[in-house]
Protein backbone atom coordinates (compact mmCIF):
# COMPACT_ATOMS: atom_id res chain seq x y z
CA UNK A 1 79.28 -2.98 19.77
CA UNK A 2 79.57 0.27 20.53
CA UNK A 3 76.35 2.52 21.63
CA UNK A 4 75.69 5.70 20.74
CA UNK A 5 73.82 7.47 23.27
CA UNK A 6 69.97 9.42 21.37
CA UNK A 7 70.51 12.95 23.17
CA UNK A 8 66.32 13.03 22.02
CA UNK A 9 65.53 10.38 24.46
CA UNK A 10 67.35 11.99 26.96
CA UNK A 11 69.91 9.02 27.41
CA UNK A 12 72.72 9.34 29.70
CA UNK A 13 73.93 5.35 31.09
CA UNK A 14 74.96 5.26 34.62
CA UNK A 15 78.77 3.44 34.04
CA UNK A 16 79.49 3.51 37.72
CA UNK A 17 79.40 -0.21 39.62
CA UNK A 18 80.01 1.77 42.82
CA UNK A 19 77.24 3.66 42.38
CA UNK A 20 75.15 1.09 40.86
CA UNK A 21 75.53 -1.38 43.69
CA UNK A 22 74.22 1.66 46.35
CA UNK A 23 71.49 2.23 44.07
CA UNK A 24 70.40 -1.62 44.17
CA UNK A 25 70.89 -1.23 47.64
CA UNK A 26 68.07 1.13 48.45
CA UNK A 27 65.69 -1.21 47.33
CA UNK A 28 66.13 -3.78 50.14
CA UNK A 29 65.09 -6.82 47.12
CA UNK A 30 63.75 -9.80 48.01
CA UNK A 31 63.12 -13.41 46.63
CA UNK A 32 59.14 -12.19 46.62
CA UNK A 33 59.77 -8.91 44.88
CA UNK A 34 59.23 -8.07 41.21
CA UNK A 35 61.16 -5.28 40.46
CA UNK A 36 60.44 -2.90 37.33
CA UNK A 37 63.52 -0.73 35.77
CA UNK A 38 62.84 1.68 33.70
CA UNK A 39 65.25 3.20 30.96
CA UNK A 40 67.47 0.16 31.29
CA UNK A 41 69.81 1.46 28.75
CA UNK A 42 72.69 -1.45 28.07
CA UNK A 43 71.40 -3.29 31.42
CA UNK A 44 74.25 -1.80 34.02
CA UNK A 45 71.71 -1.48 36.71
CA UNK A 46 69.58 -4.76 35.27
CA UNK A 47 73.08 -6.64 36.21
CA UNK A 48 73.04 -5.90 39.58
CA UNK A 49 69.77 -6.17 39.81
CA UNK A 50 69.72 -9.31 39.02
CA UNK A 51 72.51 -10.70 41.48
CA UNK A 52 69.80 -10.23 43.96
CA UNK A 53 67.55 -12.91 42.84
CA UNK A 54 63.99 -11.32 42.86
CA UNK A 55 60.88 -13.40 41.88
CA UNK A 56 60.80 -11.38 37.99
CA UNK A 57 62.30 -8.59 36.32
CA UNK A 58 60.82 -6.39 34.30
CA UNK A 59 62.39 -3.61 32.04
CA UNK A 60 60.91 -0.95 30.40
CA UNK A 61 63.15 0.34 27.32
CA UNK A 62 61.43 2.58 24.34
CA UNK A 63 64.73 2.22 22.08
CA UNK A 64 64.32 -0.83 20.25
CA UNK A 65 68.21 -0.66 19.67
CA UNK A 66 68.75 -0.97 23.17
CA UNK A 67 66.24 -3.94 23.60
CA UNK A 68 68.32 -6.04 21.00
CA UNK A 69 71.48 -5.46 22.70
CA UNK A 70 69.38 -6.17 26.48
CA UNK A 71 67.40 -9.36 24.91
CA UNK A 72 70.89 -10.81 23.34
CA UNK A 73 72.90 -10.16 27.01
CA UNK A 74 70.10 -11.36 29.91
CA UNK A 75 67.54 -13.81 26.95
CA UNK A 76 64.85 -15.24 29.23
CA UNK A 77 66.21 -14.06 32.54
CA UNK A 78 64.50 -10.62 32.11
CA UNK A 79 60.73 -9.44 30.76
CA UNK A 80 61.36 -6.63 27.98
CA UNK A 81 58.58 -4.10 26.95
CA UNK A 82 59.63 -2.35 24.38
CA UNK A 83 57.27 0.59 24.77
CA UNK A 84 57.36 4.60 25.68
CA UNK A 85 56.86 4.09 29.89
CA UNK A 86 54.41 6.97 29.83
CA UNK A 87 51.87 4.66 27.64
CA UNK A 88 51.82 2.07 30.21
CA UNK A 89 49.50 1.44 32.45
CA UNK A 90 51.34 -0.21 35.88
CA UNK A 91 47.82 -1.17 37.39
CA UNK A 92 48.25 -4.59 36.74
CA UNK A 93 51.81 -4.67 38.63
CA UNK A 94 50.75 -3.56 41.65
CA UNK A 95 49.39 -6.36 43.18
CA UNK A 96 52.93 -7.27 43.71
CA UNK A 97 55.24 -6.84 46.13
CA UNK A 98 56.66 -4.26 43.32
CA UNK A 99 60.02 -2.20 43.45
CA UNK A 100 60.19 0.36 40.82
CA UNK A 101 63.81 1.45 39.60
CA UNK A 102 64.11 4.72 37.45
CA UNK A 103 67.10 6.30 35.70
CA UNK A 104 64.61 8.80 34.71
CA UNK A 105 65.03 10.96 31.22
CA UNK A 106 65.45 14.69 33.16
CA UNK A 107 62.68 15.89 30.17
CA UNK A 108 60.13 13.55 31.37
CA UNK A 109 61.11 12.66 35.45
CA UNK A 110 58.08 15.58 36.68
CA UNK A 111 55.53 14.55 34.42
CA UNK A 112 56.18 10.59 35.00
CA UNK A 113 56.07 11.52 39.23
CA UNK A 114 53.28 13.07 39.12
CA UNK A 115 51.46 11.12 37.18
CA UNK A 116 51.90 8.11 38.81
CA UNK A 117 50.96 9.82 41.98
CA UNK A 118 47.79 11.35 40.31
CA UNK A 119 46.63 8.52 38.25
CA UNK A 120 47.72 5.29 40.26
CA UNK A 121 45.45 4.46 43.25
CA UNK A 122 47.03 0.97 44.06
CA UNK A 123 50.79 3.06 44.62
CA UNK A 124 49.79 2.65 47.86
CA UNK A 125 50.83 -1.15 47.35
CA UNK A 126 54.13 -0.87 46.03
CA UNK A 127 56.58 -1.16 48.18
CA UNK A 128 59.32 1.24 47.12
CA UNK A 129 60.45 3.50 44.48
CA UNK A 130 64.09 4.47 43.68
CA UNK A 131 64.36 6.84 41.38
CA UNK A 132 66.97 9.43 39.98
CA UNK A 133 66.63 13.32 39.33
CA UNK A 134 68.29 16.25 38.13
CA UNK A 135 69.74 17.49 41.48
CA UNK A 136 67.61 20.59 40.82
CA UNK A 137 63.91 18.59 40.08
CA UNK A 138 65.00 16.52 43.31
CA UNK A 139 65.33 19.61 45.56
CA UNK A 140 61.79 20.97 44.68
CA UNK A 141 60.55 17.42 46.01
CA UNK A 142 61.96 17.84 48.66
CA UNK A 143 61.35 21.37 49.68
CA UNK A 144 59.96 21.88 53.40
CA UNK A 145 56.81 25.04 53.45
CA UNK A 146 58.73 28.45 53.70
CA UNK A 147 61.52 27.33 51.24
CA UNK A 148 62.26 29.18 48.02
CA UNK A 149 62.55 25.39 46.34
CA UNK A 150 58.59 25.09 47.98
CA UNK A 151 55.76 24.30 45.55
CA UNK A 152 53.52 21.79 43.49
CA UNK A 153 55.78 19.35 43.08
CA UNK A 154 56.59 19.37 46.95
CA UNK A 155 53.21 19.17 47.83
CA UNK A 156 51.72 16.67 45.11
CA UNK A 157 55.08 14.09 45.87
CA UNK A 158 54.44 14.47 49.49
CA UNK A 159 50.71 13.61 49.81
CA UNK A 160 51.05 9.77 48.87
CA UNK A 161 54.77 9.32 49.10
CA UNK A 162 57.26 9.49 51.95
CA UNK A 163 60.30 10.78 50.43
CA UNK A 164 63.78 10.44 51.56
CA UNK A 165 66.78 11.74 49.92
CA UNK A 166 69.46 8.70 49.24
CA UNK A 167 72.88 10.33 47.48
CA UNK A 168 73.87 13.04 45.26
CA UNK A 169 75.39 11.00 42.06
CA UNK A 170 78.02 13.29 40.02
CA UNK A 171 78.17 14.11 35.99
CA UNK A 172 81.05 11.55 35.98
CA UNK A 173 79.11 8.38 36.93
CA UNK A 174 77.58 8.81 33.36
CA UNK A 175 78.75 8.22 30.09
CA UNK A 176 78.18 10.76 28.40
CA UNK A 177 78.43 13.19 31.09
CA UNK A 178 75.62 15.81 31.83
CA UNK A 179 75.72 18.88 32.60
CA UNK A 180 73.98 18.70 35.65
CA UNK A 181 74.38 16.81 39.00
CA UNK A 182 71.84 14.29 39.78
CA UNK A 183 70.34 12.90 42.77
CA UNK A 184 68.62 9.21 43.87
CA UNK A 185 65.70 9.80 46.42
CA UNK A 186 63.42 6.79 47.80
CA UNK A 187 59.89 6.62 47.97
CA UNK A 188 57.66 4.59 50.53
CA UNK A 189 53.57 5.01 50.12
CA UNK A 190 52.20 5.88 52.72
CA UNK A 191 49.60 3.36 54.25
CA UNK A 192 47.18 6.41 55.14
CA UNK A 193 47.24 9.89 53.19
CA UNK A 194 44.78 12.62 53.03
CA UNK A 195 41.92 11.73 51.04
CA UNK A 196 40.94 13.75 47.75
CA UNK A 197 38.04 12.20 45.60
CA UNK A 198 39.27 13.54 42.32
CA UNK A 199 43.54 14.42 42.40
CA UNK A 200 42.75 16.80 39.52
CA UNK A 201 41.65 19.35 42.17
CA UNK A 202 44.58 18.99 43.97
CA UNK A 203 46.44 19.89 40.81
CA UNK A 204 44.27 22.27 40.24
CA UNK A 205 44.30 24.32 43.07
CA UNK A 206 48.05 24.05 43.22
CA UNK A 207 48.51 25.36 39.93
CA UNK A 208 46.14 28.71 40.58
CA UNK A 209 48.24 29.25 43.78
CA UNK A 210 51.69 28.46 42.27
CA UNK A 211 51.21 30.43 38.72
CA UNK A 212 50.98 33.61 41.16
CA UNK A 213 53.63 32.31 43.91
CA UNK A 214 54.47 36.25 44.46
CA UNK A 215 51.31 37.39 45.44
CA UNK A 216 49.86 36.94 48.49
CA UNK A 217 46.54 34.19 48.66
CA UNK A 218 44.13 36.37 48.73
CA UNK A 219 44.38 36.49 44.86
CA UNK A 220 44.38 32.79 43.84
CA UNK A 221 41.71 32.51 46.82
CA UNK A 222 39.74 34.94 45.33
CA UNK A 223 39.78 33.11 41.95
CA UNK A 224 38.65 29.97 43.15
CA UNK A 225 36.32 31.07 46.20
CA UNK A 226 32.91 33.55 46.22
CA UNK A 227 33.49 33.81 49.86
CA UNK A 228 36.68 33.66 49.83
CA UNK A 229 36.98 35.80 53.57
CA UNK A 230 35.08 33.02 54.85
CA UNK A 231 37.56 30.65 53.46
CA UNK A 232 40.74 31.87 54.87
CA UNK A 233 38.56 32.42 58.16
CA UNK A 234 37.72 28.60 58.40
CA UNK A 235 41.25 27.69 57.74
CA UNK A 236 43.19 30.21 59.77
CA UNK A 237 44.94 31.82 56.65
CA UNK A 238 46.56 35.11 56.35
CA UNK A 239 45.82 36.69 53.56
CA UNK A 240 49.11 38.51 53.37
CA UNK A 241 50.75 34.98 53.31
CA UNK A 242 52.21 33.99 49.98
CA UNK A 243 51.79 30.65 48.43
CA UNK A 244 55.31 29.21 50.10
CA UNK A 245 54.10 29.37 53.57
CA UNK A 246 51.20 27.14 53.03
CA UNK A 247 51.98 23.20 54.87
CA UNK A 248 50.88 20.66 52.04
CA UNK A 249 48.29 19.79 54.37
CA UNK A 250 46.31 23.42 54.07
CA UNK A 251 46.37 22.43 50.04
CA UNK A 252 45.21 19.46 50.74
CA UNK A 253 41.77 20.91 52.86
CA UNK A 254 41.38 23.47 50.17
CA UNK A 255 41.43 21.08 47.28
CA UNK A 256 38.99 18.51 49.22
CA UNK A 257 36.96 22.25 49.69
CA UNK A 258 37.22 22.77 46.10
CA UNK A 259 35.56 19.52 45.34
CA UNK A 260 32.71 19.89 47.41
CA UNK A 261 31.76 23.45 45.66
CA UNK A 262 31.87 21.87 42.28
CA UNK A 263 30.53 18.71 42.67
């Protein structure tokens, strides 16, 4: 049966077993590990996946198409939930040793990162992520202070994640082919990060900064500060600085500032 890729659920199936082997790789699966893939599509990855023998699989597939064709190939040796990922709540996976795989839709990959960052305490207990990106989302990760590719993204994926960038994966590995190039990074919580009450405010103070990223801080300061001279004092900022050349770790005093002022 052939499948017809839905271009409104962003579905592009990775048809390469080189590839697909490397991305299993990056994983490091064990007997103990219960992985979670998400957009399985026709179960390339899931195949592979499954070679390695971990403890359970789960997949999580929103086209119920696709879930016939993955329940009638694997039957009991896979868990299906047949649900939009970004209405589930992964709480209850991680308390164990859980390895998340994502061919991530490019519309939704940001929102899905950050939210699992954001919302998701126990991340901190997973043991890996390996996801895909647009080339282009995976380069703002990425992005060192000072960079042009520098900003929330960088900042929020970097305060409970250590990221590491795996492979570039090219148009052709697909079927059907995007546009774009894509690229598979790996994610490791960190066992100690920066503590912020409410992430919100870190969000929040990134997004003042970031909507003006031309202007130097003394603007976005200004908007979120009364004594905003004081501020930059305390933390040894230049006003003349622009958002860019703030470390992730200045963001994350200010936001932890932030919280005490409102709270």
């Amino acid at each position: 049966m052939e499948i017809k890729p839905k271009k409104s659920l962003g579905q592009n199936f990775l048809k390469d077993k080189n590839i697909i082997k490397s991305i299993v790789e990056k994983g490091n699966i064990t007997k103990n590990s219960v992985v979670i893939e998400i957009g399985p599509g026709t179960g390339n990855l899931t195949e592979f996946i499954l070679k390695k023998n971990p403890k359970k699989i789960f997949v999580v597939e929103k086209d119920s198409n696709l879930v016939n064709i993955l329940s009638k190939k694997f039957k009991k040796k896979i868990n299906i939930i047949n649900k939009d990922i970004l209405k589930i709540n992964l709480n209850n996976f991680f308390n164990e040793k859980l390895i998340i795989y994502g061919n991530l839709p490019y519309n939704i990959s940001t929102h899905l990162l950050t939210q699992w960052i954001t919302v998701y305490e126990k991340i901190s207990y997973c043991e890996k992520l390996v996801l895909m990106f647009q080339k282009e989302v995976a380069d703002r990760i990425l992005a060192k202070t000072n960079s042009k590719n520098y900003g929330r993204l960088s900042i929020i994926s970097n305060w409970k994640l250590n990221v590491k960038k795996e492979f570039n994966i090219s148009p052709e590995c697909f079927f059907p082919k995007p546009k774009i190039n894509s690229t598979l990074l790996t994610f490791v919580p960190k066992k100690d990060f920066f503590y912020i009450k409410n992430p919100k405010n870190l969000e929040q103070i990134t997004r003042i900064f970031f909507n003006q990223k031309r202007k130097m801080i003394k603007t976005p300061l200004k908007q979120i500060f009364k004594d905003h001279e004081k501020v930059a004092k305390n933390f040894n900022l230049n006003l003349n600085s622009r958002p860019q050349n703030l470390s992730p770790s200045t963001y994350f005093n200010l936001a932890r500032k932030y919280e005490r002022l409102i709270n």
